[in-house]
N, C-alpha and C. Protein backbone atom coordinates (compact mmCIF):
# COMPACT_ATOMS: atom_id res chain seq x y z
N UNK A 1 0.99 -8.68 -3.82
CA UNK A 1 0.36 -7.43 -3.42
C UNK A 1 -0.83 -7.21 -4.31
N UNK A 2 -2.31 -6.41 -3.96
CA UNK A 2 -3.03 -6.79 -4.48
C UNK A 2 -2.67 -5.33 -5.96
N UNK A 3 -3.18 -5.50 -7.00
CA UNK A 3 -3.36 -4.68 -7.98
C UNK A 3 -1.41 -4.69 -8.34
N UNK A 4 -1.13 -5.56 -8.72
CA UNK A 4 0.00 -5.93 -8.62
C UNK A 4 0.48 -6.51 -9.85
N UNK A 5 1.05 -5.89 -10.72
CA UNK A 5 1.88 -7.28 -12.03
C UNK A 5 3.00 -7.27 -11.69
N UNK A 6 3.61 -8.75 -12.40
CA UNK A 6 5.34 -8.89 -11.72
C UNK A 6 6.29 -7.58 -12.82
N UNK A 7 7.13 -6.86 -12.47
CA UNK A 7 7.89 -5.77 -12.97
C UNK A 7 8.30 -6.34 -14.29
N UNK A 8 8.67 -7.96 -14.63
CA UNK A 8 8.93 -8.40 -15.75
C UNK A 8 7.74 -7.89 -17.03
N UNK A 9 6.41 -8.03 -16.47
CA UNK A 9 5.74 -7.66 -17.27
C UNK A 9 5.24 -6.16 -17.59
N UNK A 10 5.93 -5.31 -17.19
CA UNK A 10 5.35 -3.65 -16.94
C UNK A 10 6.24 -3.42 -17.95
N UNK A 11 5.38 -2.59 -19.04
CA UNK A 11 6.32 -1.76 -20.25
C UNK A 11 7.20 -0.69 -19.73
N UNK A 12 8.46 -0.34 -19.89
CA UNK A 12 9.38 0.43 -19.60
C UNK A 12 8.95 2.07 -19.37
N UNK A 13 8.92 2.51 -18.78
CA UNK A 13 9.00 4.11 -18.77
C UNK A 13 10.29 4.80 -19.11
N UNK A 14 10.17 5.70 -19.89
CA UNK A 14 11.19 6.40 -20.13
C UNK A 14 11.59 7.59 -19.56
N UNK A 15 12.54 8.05 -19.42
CA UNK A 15 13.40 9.62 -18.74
C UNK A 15 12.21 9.91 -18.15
N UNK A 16 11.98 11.33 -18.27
CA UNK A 16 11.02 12.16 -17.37
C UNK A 16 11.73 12.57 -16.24
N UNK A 17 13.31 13.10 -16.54
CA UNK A 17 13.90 13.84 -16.17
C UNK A 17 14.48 12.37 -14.59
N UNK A 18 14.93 11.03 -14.82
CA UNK A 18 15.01 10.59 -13.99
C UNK A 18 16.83 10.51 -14.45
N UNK A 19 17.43 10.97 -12.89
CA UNK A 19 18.75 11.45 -13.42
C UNK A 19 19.92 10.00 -13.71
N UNK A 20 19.35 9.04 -13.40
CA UNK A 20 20.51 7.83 -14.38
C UNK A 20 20.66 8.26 -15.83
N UNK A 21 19.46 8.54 -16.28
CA UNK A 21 18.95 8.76 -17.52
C UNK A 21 18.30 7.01 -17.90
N UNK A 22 18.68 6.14 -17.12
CA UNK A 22 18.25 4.52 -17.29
C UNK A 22 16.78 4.46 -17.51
N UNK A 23 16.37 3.58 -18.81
CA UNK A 23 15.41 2.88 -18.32
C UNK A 23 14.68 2.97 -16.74
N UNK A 24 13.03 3.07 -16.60
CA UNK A 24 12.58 2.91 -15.42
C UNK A 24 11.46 2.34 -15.68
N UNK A 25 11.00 1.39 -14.44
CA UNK A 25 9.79 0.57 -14.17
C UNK A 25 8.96 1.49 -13.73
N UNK A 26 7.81 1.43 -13.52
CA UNK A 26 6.69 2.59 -12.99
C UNK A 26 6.79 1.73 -11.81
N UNK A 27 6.55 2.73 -10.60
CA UNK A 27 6.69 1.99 -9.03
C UNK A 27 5.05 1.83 -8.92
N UNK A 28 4.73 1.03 -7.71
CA UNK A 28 3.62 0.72 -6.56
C UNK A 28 2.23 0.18 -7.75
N UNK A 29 1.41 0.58 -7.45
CA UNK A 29 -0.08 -0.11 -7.78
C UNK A 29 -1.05 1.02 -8.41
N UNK A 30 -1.69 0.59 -9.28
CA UNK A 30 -2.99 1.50 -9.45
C UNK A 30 -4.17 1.14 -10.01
N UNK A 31 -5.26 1.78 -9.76
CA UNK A 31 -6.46 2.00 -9.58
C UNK A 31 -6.47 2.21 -11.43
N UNK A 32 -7.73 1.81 -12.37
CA UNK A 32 -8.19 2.44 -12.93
C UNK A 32 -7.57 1.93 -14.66
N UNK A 33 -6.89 1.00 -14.47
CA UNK A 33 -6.56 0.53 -15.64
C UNK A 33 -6.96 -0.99 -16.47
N UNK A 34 -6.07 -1.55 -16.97
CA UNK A 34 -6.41 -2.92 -17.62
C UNK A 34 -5.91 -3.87 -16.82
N UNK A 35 -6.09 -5.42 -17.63
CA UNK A 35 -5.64 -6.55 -17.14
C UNK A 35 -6.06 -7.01 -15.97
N UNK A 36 -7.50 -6.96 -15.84
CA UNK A 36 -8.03 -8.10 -14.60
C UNK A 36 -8.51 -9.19 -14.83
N UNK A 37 -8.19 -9.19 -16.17
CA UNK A 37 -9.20 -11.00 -16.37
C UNK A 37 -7.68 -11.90 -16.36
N UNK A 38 -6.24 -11.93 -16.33
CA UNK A 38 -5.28 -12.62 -15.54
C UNK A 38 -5.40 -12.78 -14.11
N UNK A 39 -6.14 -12.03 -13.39
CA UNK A 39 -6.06 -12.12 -12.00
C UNK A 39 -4.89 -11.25 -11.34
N UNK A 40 -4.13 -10.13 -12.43
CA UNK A 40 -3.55 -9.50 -12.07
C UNK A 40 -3.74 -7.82 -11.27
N UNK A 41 -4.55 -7.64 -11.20
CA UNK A 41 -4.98 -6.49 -10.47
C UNK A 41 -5.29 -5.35 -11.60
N UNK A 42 -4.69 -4.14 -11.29
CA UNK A 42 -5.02 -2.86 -12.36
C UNK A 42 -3.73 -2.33 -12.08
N UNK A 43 -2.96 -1.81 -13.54
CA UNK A 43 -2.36 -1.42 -13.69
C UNK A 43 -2.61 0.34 -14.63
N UNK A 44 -1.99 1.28 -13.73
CA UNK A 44 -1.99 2.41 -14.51
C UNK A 44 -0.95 3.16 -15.21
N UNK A 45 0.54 2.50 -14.99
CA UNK A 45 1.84 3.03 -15.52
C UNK A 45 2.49 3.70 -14.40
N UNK A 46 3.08 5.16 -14.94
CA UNK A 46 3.87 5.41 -14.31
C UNK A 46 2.97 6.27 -13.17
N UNK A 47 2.87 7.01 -11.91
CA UNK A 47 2.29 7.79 -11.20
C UNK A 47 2.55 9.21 -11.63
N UNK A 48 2.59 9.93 -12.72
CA UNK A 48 2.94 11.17 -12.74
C UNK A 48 2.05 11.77 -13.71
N UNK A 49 0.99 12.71 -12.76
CA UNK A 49 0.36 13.57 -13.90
C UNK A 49 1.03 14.73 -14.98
N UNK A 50 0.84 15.32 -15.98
CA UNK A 50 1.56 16.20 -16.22
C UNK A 50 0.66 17.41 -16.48
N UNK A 51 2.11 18.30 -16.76
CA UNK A 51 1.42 19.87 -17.20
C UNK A 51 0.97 19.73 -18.09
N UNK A 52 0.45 20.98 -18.25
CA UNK A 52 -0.12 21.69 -20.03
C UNK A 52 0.73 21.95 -20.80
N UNK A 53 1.96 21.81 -20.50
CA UNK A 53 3.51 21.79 -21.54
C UNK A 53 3.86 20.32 -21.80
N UNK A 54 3.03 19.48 -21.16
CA UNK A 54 3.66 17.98 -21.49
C UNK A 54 4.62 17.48 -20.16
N UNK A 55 5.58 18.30 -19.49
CA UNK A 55 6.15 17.80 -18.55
C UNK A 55 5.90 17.45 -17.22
N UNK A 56 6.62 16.33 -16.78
CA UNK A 56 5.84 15.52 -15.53
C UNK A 56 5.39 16.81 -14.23
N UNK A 57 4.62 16.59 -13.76
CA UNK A 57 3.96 17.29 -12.53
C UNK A 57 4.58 16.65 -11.28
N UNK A 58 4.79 16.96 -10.43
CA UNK A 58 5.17 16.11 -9.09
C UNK A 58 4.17 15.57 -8.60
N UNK A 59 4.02 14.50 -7.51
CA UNK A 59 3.34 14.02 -7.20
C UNK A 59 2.83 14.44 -5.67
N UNK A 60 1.88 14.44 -5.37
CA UNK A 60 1.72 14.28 -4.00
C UNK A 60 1.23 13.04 -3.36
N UNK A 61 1.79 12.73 -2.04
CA UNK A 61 1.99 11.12 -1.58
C UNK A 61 1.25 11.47 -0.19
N UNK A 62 0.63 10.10 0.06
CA UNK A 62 -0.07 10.23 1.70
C UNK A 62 0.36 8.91 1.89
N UNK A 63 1.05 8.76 2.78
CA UNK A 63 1.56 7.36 3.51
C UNK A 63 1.26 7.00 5.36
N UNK A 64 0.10 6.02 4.94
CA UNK A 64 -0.58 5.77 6.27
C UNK A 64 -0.01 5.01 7.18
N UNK A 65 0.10 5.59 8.29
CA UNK A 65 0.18 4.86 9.64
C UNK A 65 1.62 5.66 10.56
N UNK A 66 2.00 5.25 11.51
CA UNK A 66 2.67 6.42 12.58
C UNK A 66 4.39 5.53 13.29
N UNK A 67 4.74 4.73 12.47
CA UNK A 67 5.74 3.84 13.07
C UNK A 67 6.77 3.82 12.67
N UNK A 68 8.03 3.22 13.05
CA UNK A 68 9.06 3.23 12.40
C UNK A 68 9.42 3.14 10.89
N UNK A 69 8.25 2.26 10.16
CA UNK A 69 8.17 2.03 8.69
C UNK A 69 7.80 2.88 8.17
N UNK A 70 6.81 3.10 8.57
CA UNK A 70 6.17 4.71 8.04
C UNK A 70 7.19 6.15 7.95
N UNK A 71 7.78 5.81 9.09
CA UNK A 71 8.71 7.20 9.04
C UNK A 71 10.25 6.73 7.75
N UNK A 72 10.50 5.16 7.59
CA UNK A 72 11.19 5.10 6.68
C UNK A 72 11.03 5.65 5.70
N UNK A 73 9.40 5.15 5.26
CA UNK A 73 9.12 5.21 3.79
C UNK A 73 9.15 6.82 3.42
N UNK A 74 8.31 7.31 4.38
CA UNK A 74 8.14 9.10 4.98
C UNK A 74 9.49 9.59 3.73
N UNK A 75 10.98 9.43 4.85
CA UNK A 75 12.08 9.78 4.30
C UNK A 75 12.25 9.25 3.25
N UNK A 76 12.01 8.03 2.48
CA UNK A 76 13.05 7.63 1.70
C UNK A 76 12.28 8.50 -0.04
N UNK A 77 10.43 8.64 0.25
CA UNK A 77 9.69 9.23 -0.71
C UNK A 77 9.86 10.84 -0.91
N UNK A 78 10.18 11.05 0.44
CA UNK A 78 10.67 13.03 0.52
C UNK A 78 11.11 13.33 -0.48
N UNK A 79 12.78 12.41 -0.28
CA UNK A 79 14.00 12.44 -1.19
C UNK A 79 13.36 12.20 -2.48
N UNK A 80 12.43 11.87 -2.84
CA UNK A 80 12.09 11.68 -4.35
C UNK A 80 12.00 13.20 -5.14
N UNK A 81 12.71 13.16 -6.00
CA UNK A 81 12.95 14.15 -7.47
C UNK A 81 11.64 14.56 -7.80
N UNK A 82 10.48 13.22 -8.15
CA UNK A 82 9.19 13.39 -7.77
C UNK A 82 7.99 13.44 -7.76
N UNK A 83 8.60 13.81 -6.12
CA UNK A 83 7.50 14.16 -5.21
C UNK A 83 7.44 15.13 -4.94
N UNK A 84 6.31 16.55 -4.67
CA UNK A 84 5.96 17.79 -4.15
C UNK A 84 6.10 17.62 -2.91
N UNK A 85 4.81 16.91 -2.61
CA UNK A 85 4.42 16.56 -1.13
C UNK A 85 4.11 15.55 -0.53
N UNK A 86 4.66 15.07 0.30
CA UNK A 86 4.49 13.85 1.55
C UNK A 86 3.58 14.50 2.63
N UNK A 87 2.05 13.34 2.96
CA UNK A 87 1.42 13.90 3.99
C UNK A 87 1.85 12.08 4.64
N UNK A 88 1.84 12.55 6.09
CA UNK A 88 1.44 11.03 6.61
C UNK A 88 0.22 11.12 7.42
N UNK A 89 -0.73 9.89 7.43
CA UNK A 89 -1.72 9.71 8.39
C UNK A 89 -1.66 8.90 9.64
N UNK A 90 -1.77 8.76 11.12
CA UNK A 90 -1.48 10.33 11.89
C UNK A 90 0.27 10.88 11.76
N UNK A 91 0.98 9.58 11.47
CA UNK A 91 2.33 10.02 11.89
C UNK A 91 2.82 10.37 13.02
N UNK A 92 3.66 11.49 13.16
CA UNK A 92 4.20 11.06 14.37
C UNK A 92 5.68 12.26 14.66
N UNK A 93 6.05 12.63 16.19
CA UNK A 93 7.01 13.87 15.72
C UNK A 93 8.09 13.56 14.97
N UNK A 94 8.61 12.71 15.12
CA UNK A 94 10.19 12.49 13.70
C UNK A 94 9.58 12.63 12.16
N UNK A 95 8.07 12.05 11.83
CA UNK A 95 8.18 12.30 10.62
C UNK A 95 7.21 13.64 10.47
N UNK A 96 7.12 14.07 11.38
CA UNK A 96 6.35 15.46 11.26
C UNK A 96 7.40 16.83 10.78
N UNK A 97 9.01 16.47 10.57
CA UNK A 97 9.93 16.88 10.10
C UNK A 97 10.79 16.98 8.85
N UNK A 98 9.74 15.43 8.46
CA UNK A 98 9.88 15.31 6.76
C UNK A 98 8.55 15.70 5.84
N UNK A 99 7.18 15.83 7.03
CA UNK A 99 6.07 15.72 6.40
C UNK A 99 5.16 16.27 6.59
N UNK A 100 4.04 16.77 6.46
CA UNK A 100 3.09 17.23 6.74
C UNK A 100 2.01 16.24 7.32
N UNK A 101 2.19 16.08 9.05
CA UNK A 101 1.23 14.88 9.40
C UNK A 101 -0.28 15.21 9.38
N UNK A 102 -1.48 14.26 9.39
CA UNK A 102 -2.60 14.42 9.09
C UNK A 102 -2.97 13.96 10.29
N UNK A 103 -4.25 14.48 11.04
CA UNK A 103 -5.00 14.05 12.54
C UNK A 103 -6.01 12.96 12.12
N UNK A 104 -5.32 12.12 11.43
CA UNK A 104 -6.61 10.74 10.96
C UNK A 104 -5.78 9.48 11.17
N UNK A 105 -6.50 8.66 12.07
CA UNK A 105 -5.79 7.47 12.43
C UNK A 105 -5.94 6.29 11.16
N UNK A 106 -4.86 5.57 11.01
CA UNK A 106 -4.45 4.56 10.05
C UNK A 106 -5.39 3.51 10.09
N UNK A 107 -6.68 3.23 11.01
CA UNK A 107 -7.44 2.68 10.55
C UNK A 107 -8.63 3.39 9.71
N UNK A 108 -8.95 4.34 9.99
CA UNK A 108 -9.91 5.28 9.84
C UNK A 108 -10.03 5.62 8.16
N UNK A 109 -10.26 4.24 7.35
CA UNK A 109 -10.29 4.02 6.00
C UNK A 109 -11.49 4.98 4.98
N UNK A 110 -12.66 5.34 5.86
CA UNK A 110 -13.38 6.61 4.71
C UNK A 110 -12.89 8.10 4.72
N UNK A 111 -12.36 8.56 6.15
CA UNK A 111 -11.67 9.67 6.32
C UNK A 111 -10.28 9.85 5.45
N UNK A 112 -9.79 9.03 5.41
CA UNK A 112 -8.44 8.74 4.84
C UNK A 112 -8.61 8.59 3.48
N UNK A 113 -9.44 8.10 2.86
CA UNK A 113 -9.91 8.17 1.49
C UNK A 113 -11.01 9.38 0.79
N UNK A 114 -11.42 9.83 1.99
CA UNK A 114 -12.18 11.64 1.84
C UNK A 114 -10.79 12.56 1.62
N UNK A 115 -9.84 12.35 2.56
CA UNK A 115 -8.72 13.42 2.54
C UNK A 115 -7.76 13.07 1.14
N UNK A 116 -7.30 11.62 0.90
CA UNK A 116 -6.91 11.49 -0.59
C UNK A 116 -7.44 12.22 -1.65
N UNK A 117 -8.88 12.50 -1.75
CA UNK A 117 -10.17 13.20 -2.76
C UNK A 117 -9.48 14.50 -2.58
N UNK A 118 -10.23 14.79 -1.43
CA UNK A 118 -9.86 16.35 -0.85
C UNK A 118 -8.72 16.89 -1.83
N UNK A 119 -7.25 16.16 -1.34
CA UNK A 119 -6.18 16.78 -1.74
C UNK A 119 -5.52 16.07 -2.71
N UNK A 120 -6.26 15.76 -4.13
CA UNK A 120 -5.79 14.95 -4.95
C UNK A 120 -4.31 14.13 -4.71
N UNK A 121 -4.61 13.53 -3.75
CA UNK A 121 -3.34 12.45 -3.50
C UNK A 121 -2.90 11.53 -4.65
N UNK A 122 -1.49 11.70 -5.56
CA UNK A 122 -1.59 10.48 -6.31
C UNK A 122 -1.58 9.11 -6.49
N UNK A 123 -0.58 8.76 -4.97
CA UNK A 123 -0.37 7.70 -4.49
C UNK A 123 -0.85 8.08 -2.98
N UNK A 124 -1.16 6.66 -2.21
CA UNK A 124 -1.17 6.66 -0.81
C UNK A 124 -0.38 5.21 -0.58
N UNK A 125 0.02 5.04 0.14
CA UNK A 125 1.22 4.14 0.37
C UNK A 125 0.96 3.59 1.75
N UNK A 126 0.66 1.93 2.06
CA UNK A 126 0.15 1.76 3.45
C UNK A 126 0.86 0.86 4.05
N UNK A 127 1.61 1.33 5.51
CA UNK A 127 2.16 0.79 6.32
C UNK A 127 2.05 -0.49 7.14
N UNK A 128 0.59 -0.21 7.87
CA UNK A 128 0.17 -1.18 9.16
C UNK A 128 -0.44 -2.06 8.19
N UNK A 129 -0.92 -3.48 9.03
CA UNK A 129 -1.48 -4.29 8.27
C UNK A 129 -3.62 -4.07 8.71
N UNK A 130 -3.15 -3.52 9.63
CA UNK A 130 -5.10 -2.75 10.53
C UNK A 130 -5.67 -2.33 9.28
N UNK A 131 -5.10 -0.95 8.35
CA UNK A 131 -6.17 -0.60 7.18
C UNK A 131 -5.97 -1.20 6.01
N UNK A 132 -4.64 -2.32 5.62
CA UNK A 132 -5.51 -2.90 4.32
C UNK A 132 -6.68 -4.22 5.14
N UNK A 133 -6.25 -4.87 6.33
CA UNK A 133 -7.24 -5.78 6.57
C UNK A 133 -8.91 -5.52 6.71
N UNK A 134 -8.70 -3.67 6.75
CA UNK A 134 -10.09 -3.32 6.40
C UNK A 134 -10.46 -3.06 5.49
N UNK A 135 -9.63 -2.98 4.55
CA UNK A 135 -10.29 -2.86 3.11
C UNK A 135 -9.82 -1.54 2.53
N UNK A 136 -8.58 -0.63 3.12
CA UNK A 136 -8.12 0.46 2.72
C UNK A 136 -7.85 0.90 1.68
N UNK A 137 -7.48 -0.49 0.50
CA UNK A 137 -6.68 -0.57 -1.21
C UNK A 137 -8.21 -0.80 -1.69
N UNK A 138 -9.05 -1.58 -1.53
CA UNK A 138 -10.60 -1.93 -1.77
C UNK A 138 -10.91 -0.51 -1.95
N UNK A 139 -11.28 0.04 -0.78
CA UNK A 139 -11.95 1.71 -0.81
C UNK A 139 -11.46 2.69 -1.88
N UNK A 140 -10.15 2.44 -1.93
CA UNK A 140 -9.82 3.69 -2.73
C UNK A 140 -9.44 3.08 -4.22
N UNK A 141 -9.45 2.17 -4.47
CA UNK A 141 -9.71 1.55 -5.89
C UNK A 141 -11.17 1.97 -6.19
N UNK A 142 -11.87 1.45 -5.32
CA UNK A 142 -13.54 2.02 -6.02
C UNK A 142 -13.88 3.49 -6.43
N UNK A 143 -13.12 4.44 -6.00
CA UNK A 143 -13.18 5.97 -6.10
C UNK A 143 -11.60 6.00 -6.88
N UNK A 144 -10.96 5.11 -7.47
CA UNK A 144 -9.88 5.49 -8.79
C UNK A 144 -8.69 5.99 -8.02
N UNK A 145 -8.72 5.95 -6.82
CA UNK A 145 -7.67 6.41 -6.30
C UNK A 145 -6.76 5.05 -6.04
N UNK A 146 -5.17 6.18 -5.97
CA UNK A 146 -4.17 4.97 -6.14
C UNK A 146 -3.62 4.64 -4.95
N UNK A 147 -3.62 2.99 -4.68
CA UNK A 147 -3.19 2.69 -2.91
C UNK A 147 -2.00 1.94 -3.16
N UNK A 148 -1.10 1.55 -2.27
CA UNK A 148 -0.17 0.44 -2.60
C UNK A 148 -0.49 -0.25 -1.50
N UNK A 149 -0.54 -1.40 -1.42
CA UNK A 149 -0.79 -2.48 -0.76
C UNK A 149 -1.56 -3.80 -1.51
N UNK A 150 -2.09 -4.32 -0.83
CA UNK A 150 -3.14 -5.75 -0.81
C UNK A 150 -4.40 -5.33 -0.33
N UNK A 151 -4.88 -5.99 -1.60
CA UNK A 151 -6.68 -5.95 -1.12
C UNK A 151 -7.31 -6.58 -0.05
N UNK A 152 -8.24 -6.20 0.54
CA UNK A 152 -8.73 -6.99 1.77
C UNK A 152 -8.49 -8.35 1.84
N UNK A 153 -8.95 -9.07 0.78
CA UNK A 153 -9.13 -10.42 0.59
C UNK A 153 -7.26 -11.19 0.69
N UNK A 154 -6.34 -10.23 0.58
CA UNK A 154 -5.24 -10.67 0.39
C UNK A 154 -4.13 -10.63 1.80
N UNK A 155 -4.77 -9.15 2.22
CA UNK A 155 -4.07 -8.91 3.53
C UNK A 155 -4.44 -9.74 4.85
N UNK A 156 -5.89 -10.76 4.78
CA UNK A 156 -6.18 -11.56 5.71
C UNK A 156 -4.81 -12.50 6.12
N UNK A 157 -4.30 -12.70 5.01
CA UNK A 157 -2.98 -13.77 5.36
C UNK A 157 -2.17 -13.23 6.33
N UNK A 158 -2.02 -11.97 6.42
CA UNK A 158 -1.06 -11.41 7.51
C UNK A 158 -1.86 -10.93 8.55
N UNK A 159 -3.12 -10.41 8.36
CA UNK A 159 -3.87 -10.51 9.68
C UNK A 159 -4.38 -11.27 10.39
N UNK A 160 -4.67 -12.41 9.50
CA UNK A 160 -5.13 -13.61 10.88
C UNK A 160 -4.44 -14.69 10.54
N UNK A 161 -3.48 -15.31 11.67
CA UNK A 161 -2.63 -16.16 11.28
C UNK A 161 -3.33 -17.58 11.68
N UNK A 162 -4.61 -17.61 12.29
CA UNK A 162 -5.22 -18.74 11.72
C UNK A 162 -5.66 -19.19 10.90
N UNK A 163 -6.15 -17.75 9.66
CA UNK A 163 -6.31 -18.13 8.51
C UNK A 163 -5.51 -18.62 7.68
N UNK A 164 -4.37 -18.04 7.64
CA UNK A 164 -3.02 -17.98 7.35
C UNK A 164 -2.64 -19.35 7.58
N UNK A 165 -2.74 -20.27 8.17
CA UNK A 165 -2.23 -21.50 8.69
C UNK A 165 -3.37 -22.67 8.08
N UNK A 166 -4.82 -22.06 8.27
CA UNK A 166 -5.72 -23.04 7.93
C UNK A 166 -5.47 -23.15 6.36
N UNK A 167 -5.40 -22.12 6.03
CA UNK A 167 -4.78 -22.17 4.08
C UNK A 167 -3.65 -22.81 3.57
N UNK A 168 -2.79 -22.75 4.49
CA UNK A 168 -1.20 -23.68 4.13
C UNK A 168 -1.64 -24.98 3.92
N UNK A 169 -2.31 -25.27 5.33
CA UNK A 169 -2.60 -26.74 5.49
C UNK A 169 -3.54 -27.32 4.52
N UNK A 170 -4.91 -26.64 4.34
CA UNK A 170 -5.77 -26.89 3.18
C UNK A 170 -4.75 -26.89 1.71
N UNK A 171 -3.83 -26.54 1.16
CA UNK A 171 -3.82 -26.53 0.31
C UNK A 171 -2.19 -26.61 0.04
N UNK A 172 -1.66 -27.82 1.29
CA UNK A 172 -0.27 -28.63 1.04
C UNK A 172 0.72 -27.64 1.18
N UNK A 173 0.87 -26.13 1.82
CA UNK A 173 1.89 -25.97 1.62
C UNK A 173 2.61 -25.57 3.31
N UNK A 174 3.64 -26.23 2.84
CA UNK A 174 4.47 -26.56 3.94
C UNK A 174 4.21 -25.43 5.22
N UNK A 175 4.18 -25.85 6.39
CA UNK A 175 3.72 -24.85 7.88
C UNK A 175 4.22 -25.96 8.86
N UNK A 176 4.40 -25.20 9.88
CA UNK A 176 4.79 -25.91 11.30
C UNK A 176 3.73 -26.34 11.63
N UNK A 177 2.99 -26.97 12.75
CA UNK A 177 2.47 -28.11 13.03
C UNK A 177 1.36 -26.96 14.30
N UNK A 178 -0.17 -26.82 14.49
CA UNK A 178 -0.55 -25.40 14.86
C UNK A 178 -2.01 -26.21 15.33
N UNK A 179 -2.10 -25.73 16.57
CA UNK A 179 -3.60 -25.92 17.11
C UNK A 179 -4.55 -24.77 17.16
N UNK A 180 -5.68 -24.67 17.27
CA UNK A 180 -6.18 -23.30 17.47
C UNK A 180 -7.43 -23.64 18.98
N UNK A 181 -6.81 -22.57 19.79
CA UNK A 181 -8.11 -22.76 20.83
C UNK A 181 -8.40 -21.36 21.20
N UNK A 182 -10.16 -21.75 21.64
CA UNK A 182 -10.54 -20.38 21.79
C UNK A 182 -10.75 -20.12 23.58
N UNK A 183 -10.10 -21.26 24.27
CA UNK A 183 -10.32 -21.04 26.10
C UNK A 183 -8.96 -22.02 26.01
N UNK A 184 -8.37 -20.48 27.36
CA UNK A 184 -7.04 -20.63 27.49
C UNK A 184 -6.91 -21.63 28.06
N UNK A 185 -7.80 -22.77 29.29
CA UNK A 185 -7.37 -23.83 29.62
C UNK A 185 -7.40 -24.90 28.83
N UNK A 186 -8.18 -25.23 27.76
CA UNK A 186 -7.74 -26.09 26.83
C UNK A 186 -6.86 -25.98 26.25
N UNK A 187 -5.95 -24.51 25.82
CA UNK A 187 -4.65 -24.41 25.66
C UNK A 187 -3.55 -24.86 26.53
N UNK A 188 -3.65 -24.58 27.67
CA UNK A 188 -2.94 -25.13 28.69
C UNK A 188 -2.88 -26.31 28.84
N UNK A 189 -4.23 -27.56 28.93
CA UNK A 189 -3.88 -28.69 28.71
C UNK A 189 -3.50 -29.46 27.82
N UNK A 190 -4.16 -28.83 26.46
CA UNK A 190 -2.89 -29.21 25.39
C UNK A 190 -1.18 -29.29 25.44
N UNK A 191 -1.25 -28.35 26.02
CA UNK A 191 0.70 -28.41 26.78
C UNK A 191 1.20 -29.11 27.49
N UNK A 192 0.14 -29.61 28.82
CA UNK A 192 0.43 -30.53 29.43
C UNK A 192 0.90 -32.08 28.95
């Protein structure tokens, strides 16, 4: 994932009222910190601003796109201790019951990164593979804002699976056996 270190390497966070009382890893990705000359992305710790007393602030979350995943994540971030507020972008009526949905479609990557600004979003959290392949984690890294996903350059693997295939093969790693045509009857006679 892009802006990503493996959890082995993330220094521990402590309590902050998290009720195991356990040890915790800081979750998802961020914008605005160290360690890019590993090729590891940016790391910012844990996601929680705090008060003027020192104690954690809740967070507010925008989680893009309108589908079954989306409405998972929707619920499973609600339930977070926290979180203030869950917006989703557009979403959808089931999670319009956990959330406050937004009228901006999940590709629609400057609107969606105007409304993060707007409403100091701390995290945005992205579903479909349409806005990171446009550059959705890109955009809002450049303005310090925090995305979870893969950077453009990373999410091509899941958006174009010819790329995706031409890269296996360029560089030995194991794939099924894949033609690419761009007129369906040369596909067809390939079958023949």
């Amino acid at each position: 994932v892009g802006a990503h270190l493996p959890l082995a390497r993330l220094p521990p966070v402590r309590g902050g009222g998290h009720r195991s009382g356990r040890m915790r890893r800081p979750i998802g990705t961020a914008a605005g910190a160290v360690d890019r000359s590993a090729g590891a992305g940016l790391y910012c710790g844990a996601f929680r601003r705090h008060t003027a007393h020192g104690g954690p602030q809740q967070m507010r979350i925008l989680v893009v796109g309108g589908g079954g995943r989306e409405h998972a994540l929707v619920w499973k971030i609600a339930a977070s201790p926290l979180v203030d507020k869950v917006y989703c972008a557009p979403g959808n009526a089931g999670i319009a019951e956990l959330a406050e949905c937004v009228d901006i479609g999940a590709d629609e990557v400057l609107q969606l990164r105007r409304f993060a600004r707007e409403n100091r979003i701390d995290l945005t959290v992205v579903g479909p593979e349409a806005p990171l392949v446009k550059g959705l984690v890109d955009a809002f890294e450049s303005c310090a804002l925090r995305a979870f996903g893969p950077r453009q350059q990373a999410a091509r693997l899941e958006g174009s699976k010819v790329f995706a295939k031409q890269l296996m093969r360029r560089h030995g790693i194991p794939t099924a056996d894949f033609r690419v045509f761009n007129a369906t009857d040369r596909a067809k006679a390939y079958l023949e």
